[in-house]
N, C-alpha and C. Protein backbone atom coordinates (compact mmCIF):
# COMPACT_ATOMS: atom_id res chain seq x y z
N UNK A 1 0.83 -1.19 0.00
CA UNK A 1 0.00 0.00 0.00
C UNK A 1 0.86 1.25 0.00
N UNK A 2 0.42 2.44 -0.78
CA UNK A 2 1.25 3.31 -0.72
C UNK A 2 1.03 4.48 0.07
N UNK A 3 1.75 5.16 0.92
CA UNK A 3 1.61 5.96 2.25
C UNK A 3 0.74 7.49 1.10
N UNK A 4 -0.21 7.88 2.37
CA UNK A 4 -0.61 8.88 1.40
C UNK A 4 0.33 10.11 2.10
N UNK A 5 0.83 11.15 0.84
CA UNK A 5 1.51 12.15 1.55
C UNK A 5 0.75 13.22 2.10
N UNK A 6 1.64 13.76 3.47
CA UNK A 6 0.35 14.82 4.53
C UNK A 6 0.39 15.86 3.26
N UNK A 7 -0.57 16.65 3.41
CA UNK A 7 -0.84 18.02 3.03
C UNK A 7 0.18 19.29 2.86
N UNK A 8 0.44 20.34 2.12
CA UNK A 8 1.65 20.79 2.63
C UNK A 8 1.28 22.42 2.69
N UNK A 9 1.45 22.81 3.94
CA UNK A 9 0.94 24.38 3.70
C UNK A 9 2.04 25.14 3.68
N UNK A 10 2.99 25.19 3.13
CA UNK A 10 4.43 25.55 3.24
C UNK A 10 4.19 27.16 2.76
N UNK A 11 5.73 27.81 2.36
CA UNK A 11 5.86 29.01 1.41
C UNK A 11 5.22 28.68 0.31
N UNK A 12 5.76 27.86 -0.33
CA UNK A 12 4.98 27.66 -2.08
C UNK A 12 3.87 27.16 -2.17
N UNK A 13 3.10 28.03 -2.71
CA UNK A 13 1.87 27.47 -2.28
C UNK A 13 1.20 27.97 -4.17
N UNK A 14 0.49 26.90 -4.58
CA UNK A 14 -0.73 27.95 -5.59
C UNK A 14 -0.93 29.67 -5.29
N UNK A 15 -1.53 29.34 -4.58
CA UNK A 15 -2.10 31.21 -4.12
C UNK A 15 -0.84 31.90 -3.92
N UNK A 16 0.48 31.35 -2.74
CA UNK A 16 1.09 32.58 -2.91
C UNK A 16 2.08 32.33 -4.12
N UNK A 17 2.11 31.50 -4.98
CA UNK A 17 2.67 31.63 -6.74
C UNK A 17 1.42 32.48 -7.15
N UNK A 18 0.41 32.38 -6.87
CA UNK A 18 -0.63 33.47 -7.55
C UNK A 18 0.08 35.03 -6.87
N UNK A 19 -0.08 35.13 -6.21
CA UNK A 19 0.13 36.71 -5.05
C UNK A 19 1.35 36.78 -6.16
N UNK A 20 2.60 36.17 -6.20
CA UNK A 20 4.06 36.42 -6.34
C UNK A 20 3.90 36.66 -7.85
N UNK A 21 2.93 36.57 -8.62
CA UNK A 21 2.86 36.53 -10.23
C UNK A 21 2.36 37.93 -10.50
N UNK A 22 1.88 38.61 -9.61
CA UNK A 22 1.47 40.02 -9.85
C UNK A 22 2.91 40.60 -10.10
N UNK A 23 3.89 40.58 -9.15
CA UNK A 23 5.20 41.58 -9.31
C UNK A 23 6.05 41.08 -10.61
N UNK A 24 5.67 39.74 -11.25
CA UNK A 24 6.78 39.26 -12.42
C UNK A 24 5.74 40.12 -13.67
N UNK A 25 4.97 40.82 -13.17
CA UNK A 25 3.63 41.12 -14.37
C UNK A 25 3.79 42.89 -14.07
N UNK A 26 3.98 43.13 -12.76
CA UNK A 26 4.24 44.63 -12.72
C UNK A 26 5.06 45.61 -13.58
N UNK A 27 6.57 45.13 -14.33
CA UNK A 27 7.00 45.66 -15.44
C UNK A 27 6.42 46.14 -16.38
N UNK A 28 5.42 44.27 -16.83
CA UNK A 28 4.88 44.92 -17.95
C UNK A 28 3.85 46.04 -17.87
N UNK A 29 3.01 46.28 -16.73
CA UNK A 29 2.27 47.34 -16.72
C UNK A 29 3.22 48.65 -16.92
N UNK A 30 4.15 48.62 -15.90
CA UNK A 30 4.94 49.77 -15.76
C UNK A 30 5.41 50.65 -17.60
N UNK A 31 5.64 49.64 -18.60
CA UNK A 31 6.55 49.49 -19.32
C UNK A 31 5.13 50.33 -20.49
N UNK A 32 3.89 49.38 -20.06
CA UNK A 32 2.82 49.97 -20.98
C UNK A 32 2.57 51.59 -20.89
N UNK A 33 2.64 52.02 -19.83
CA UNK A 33 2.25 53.02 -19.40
C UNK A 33 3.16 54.33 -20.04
N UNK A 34 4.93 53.81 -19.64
CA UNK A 34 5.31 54.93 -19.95
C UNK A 34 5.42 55.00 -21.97
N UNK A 35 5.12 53.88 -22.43
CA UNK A 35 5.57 53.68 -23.92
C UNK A 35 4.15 53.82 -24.43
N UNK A 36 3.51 53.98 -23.55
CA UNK A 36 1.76 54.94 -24.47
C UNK A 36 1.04 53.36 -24.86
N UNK A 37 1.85 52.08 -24.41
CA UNK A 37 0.73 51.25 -25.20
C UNK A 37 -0.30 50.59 -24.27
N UNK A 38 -1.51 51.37 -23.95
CA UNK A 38 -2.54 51.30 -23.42
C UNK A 38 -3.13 49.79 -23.46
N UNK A 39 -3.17 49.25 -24.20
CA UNK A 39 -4.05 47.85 -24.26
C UNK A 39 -2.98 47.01 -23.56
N UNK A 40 -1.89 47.32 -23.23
CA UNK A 40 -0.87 46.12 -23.09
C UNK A 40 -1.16 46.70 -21.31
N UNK A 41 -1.19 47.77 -21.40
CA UNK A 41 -1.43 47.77 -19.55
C UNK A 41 -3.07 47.46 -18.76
N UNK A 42 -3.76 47.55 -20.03
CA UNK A 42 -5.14 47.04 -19.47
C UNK A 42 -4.61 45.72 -19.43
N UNK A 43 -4.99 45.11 -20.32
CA UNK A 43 -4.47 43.41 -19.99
C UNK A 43 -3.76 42.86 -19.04
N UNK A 44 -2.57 43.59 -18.96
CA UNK A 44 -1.35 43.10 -17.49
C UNK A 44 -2.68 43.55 -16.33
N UNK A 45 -2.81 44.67 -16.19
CA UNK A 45 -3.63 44.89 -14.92
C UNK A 45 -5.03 44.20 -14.87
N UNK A 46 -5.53 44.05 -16.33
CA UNK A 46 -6.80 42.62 -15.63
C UNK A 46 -6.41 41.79 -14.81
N UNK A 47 -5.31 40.84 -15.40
CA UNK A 47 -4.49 39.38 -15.64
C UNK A 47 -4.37 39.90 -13.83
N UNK A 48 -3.43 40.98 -13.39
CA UNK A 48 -3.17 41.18 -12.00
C UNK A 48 -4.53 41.26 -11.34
N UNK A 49 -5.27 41.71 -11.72
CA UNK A 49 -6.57 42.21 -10.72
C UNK A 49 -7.15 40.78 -10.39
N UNK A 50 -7.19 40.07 -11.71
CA UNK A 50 -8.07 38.66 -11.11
C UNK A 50 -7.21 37.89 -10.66
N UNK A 51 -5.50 37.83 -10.54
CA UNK A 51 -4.81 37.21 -9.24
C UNK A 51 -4.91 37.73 -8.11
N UNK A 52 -5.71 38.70 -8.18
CA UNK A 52 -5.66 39.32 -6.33
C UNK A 52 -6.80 39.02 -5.63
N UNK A 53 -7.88 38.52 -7.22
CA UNK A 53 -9.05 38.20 -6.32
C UNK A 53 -9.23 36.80 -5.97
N UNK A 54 -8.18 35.98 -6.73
CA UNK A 54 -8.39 34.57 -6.88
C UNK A 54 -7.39 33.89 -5.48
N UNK A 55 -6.18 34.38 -5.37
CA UNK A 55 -5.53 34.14 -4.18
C UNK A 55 -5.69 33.49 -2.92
N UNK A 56 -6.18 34.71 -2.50
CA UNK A 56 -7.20 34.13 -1.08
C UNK A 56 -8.01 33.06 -1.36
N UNK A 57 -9.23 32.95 -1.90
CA UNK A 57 -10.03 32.44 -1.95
C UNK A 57 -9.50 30.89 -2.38
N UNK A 58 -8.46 30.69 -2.65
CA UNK A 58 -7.48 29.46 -3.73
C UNK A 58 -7.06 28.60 -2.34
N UNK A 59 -6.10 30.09 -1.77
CA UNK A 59 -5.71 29.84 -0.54
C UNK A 59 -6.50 28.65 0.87
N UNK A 60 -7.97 29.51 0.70
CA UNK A 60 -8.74 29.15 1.80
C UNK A 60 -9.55 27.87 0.90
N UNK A 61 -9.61 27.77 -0.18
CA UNK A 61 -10.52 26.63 -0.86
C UNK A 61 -8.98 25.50 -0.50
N UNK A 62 -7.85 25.65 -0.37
CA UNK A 62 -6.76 24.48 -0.52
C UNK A 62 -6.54 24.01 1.18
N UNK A 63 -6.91 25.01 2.01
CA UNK A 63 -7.08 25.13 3.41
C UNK A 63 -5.13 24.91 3.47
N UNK A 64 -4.85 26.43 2.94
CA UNK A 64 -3.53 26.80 2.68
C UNK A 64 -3.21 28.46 2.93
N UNK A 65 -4.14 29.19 4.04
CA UNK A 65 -4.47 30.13 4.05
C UNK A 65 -3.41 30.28 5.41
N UNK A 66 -2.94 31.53 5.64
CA UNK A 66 -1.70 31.44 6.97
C UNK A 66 -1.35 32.94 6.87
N UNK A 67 -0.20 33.06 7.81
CA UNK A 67 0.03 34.22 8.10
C UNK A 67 0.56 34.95 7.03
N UNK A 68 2.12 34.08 6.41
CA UNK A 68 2.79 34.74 5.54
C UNK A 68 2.30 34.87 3.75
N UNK A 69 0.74 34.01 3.91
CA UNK A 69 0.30 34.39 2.45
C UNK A 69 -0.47 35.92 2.88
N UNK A 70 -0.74 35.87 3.92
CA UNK A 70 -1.40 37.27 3.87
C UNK A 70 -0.89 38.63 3.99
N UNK A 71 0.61 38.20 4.41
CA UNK A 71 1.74 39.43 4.64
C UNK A 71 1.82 39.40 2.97
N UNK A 72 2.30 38.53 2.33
CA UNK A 72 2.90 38.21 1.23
C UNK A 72 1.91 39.36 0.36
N UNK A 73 0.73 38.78 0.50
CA UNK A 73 -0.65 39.46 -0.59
C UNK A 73 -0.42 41.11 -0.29
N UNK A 74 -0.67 41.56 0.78
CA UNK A 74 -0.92 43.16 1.47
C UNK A 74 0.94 43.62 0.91
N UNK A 75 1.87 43.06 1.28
CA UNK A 75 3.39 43.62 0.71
C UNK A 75 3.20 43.60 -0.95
N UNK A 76 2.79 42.64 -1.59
CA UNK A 76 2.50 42.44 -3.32
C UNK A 76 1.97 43.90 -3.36
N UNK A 77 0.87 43.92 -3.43
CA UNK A 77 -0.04 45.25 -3.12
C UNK A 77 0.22 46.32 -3.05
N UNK A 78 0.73 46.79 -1.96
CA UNK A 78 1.48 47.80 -1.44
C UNK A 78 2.87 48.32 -2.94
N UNK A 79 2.98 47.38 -2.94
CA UNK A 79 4.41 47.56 -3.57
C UNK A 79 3.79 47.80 -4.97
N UNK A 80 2.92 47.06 -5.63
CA UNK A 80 2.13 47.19 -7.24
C UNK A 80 1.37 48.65 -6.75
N UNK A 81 0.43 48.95 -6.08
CA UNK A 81 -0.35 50.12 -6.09
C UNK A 81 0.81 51.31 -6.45
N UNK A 82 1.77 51.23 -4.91
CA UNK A 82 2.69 52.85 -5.12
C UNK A 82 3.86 52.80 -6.40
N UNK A 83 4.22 51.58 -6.76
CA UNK A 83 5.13 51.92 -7.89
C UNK A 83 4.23 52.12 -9.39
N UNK A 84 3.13 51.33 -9.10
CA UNK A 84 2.46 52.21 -10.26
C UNK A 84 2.04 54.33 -10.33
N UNK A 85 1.39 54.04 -8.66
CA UNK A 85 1.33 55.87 -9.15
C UNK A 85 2.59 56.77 -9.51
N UNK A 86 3.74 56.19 -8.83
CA UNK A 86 4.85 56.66 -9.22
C UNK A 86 5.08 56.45 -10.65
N UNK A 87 4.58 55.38 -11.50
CA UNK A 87 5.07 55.45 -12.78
C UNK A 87 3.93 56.48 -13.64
N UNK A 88 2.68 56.35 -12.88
CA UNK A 88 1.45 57.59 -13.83
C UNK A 88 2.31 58.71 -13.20
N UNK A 89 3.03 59.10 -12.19
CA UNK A 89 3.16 60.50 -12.11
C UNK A 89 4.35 61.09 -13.23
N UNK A 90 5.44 59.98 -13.38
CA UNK A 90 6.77 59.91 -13.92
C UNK A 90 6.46 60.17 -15.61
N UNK A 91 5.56 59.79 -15.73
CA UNK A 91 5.04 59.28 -16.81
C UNK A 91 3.93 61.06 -17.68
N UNK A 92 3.68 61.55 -16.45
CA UNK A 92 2.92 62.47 -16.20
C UNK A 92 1.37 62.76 -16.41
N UNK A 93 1.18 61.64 -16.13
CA UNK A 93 -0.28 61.47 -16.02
C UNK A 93 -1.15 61.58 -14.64
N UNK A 94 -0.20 62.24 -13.90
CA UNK A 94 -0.54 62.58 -11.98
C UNK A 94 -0.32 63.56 -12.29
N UNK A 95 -1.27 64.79 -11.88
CA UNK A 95 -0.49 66.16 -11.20
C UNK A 95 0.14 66.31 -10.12
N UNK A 96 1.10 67.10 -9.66
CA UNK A 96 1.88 67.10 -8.64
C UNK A 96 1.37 67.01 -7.14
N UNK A 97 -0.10 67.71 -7.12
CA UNK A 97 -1.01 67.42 -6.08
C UNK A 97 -1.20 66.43 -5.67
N UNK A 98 -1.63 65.79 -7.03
CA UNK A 98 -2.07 64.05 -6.77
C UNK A 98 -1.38 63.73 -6.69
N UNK A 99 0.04 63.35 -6.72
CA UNK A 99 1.04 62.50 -6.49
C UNK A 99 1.20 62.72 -4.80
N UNK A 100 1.48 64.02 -4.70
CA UNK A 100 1.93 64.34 -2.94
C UNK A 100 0.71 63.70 -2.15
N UNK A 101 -0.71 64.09 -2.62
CA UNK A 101 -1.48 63.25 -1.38
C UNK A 101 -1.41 61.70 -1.66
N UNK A 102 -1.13 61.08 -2.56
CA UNK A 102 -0.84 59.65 -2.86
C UNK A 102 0.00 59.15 -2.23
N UNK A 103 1.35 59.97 -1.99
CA UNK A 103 2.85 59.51 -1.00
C UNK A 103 2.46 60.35 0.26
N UNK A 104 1.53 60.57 0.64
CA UNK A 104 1.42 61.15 1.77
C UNK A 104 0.77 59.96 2.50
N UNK A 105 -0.04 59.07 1.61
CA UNK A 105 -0.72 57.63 2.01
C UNK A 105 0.29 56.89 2.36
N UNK A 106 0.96 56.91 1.15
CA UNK A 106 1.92 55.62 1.41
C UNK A 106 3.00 55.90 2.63
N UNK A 107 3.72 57.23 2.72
CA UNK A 107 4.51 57.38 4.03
C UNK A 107 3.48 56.78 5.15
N UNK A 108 2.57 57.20 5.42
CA UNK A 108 1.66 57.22 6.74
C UNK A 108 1.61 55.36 7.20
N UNK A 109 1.28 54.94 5.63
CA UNK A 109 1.50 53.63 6.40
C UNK A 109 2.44 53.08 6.78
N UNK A 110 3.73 53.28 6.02
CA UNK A 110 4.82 53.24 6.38
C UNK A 110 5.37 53.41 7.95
N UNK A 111 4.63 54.64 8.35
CA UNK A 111 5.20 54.97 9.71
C UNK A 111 4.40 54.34 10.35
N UNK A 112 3.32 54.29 10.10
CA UNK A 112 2.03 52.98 11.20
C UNK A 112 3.26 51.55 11.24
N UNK A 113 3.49 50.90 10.00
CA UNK A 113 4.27 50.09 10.08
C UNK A 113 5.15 49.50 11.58
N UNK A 114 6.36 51.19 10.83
CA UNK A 114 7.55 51.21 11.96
C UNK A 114 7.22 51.48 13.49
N UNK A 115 6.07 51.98 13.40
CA UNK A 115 6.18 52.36 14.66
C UNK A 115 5.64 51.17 15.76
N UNK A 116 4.37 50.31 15.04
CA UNK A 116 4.05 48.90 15.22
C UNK A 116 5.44 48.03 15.84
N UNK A 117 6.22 48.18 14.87
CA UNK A 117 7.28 47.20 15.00
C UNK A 117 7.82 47.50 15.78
N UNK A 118 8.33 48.63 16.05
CA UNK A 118 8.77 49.69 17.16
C UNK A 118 8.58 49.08 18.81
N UNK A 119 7.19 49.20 18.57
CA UNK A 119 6.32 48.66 20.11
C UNK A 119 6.53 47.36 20.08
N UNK A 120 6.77 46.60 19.69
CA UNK A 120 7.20 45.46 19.89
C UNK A 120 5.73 44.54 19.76
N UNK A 121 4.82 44.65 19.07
CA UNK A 121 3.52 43.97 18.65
C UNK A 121 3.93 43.72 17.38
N UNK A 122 3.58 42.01 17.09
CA UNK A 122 4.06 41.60 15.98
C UNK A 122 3.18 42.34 14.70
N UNK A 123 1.65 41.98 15.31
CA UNK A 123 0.93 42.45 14.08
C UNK A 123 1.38 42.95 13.16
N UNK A 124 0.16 43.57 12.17
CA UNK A 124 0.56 44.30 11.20
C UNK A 124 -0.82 45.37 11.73
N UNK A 125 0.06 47.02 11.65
CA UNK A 125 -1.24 47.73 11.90
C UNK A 125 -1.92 47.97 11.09
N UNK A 126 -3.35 48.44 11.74
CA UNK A 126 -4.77 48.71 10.75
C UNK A 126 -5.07 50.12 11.41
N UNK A 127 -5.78 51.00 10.44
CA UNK A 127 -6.59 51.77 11.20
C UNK A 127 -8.62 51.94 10.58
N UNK A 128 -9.16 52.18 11.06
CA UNK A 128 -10.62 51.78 10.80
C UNK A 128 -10.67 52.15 9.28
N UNK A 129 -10.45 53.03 8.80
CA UNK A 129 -9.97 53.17 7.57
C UNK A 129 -9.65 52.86 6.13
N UNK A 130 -8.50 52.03 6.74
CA UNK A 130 -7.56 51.53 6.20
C UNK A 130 -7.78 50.71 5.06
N UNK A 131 -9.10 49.82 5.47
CA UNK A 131 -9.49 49.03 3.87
C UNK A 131 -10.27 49.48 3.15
N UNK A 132 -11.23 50.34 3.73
CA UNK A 132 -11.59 51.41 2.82
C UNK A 132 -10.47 52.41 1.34
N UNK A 133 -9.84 52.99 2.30
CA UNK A 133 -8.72 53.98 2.04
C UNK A 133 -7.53 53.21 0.47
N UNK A 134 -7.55 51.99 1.34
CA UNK A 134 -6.94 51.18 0.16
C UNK A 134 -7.82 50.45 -0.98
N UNK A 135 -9.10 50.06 -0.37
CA UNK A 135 -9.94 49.73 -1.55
C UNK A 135 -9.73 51.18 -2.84
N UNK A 136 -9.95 52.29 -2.12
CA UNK A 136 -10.27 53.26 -3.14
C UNK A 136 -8.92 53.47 -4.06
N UNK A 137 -7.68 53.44 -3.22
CA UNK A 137 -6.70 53.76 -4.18
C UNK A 137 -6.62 52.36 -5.13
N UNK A 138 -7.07 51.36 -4.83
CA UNK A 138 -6.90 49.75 -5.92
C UNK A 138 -8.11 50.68 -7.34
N UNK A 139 -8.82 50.90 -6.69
CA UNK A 139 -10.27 51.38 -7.66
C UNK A 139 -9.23 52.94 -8.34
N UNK A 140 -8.93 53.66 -8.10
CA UNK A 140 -8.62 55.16 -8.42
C UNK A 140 -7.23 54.26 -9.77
N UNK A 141 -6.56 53.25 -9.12
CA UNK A 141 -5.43 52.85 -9.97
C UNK A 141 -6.21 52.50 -10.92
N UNK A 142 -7.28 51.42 -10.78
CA UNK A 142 -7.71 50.84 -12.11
C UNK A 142 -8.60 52.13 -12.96
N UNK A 143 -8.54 53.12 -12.63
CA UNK A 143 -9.58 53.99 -13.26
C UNK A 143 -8.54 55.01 -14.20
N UNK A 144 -7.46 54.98 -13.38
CA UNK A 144 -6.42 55.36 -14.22
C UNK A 144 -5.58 54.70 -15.42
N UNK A 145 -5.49 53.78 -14.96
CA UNK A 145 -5.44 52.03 -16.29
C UNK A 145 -6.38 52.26 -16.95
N UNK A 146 -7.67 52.22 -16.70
CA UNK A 146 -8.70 52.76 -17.96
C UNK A 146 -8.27 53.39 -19.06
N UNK A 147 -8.27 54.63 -18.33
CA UNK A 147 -8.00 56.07 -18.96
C UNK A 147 -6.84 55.94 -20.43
N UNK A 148 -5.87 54.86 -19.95
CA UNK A 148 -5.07 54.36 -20.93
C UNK A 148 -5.49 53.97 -22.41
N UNK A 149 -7.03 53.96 -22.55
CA UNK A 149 -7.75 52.70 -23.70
C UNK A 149 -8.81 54.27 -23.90
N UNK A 150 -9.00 54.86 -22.89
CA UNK A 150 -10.31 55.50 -22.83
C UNK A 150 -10.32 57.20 -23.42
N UNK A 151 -10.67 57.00 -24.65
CA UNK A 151 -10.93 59.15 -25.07
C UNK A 151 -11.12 60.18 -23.83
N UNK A 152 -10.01 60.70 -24.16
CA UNK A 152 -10.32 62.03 -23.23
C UNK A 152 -11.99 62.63 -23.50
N UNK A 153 -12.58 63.18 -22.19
CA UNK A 153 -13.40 64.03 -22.66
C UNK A 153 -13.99 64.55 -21.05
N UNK A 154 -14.81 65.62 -21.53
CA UNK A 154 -15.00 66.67 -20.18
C UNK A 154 -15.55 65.83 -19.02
N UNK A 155 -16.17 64.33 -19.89
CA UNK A 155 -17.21 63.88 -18.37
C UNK A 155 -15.95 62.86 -17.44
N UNK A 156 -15.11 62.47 -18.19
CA UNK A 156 -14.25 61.62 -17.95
C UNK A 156 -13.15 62.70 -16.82
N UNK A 157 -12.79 63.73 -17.21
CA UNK A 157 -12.18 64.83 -16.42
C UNK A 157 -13.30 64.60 -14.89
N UNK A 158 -14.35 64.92 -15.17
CA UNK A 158 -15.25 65.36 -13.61
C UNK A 158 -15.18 64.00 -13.46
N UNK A 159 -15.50 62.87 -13.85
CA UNK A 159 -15.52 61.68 -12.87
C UNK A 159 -13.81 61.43 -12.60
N UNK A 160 -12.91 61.93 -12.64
CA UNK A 160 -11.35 61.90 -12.02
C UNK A 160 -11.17 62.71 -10.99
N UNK A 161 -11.12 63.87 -11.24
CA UNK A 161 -11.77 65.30 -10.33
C UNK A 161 -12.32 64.26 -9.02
N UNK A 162 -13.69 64.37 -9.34
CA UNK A 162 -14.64 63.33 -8.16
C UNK A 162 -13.69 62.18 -7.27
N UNK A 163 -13.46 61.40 -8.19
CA UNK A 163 -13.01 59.82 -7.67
C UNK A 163 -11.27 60.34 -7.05
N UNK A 164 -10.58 61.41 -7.30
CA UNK A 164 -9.67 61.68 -6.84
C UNK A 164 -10.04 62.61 -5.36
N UNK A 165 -10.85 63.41 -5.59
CA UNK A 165 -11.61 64.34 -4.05
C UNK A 165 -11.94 63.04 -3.16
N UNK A 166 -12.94 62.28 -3.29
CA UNK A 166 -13.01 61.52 -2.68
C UNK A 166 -11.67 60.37 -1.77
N UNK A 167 -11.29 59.65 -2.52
CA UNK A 167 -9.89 59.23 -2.47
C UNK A 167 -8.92 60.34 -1.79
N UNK A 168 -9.02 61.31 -2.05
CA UNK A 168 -7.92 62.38 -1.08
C UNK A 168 -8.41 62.51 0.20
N UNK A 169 -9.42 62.70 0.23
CA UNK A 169 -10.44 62.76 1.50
C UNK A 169 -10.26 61.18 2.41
N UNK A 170 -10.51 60.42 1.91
CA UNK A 170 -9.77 59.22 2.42
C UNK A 170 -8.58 58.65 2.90
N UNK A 171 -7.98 59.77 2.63
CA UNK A 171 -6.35 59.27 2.60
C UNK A 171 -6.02 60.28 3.62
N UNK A 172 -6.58 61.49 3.75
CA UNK A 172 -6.28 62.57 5.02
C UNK A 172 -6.75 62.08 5.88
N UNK A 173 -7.94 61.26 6.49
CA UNK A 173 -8.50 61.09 7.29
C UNK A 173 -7.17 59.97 7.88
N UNK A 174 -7.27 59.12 7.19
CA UNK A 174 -6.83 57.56 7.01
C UNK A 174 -4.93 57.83 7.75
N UNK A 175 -4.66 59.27 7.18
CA UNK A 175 -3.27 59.47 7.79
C UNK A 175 -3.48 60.05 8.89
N UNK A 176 -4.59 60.71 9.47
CA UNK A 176 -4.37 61.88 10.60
C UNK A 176 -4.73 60.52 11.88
N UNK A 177 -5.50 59.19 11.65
CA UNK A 177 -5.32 58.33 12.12
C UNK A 177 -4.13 57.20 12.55
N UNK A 178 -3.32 57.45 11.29
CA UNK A 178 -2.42 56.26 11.01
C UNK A 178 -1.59 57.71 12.02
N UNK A 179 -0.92 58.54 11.95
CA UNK A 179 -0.46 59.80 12.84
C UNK A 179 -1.07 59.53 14.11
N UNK A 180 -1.85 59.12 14.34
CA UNK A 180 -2.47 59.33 15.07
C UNK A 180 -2.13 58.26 16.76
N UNK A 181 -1.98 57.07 15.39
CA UNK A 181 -1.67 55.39 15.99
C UNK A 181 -0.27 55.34 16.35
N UNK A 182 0.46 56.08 15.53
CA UNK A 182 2.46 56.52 15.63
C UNK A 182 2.15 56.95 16.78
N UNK A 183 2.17 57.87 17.41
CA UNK A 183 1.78 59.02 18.59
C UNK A 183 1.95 57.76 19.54
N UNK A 184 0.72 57.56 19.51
CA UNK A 184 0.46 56.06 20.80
C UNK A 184 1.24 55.17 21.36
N UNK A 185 1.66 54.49 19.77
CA UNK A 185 2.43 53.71 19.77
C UNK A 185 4.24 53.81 20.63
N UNK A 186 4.26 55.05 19.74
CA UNK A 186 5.68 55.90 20.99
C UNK A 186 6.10 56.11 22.32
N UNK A 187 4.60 56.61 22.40
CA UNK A 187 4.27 56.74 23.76
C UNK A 187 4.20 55.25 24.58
N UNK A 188 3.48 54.38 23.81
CA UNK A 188 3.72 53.31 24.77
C UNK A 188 5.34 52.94 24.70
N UNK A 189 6.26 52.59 24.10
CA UNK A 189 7.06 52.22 23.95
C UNK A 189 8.63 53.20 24.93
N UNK A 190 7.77 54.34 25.10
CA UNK A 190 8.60 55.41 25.83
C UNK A 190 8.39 55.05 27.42
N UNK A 191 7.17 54.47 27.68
CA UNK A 191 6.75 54.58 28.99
C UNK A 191 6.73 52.87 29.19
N UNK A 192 6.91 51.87 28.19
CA UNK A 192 7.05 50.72 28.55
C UNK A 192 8.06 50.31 28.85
């Protein structure tokens, strides 16, 4: 009889080869963007969007779901969202506004991060926010990937306008919190 082998929930996993296939795919978005060829960055960013939705769910259907696929997924993320706005701004498809409240997001979490780690709590911090705040910038990126395929025109301007007010508004709140959580966090760590 032949031994059946246990299960293996290791690093390599389906899902996180799914998560890890977004960043071997991030070039090519990057690459579409600044060389004007619009259809080649819709496609990369579908192809990415439905590995981000398929992941998890791969994950938890293989009962392969754990800590470091979920660090893995939120770092993928993190890292595809801000090097893309950096490439629409580089690229100059951000105004300088929008770029600063965009890295004003990304520092903030950054310092939520360090300062987490700081205090000596393994977690990873959240603030009430936070998946909101990041849902909108995943949505504001893909609306900007659009825009790549999509005719300029005045209604397309006010729904950017809009979806960027909003999204900025999200991201001030979302930092004067994540600022907010640093503070605390210091403080405990000063007095612990």
């Amino acid at each position: 009889m032949a031994e059946e082998m246990p299960k293996r929930s290791g690093l390599v996993t389906p899902a996180n080869l799914l998560t890890f296939s977004r960043l071997i795919l991030l070039p090519v978005v990057i690459v579409g963007i600044v060389t004007g060829h619009g259809y080649v960055t819709v496609v990369a960013m579908v192809v990415i969007w439905v590995t981000d939705l398929l992941d998890g769910r791969i994950a938890r259907r293989l009962g392969q779901a754990g800590a470091f696929g979920r660090t893995l997924d939120s770092t993928v993320d993190f890292v595809l969202i801000y090097s893309l706005f950096i490439t629409f701004y580089a690229a100059g498809r951000l105004a300088s506004y929008q770029f600063a409240v965009l890295y004003l997001a990304m520092l903030t979490i950054l310092a939520l991060q360090f300062a987490q780690m700081a205090s000596g709590r393994g977690e990873a911090a959240a603030t009430a926010l936070g998946k909101v705040t990041g849902a909108l910038e995943y949505g504001y990126l893909l609306f900007l990937v659009a825009r790549e395929v999509i005719r300029p025109s005045p209604m397309l301007a006010t729904l950017n306008a809009t979806f960027f007010s909003v999204l900025a508004l999200a991201i001030v709140l979302n930092s004067a919190l994540c600022i907010a959580s640093v503070c605390r966090s210091a403080r405990a760590v000063k007095n612990g």
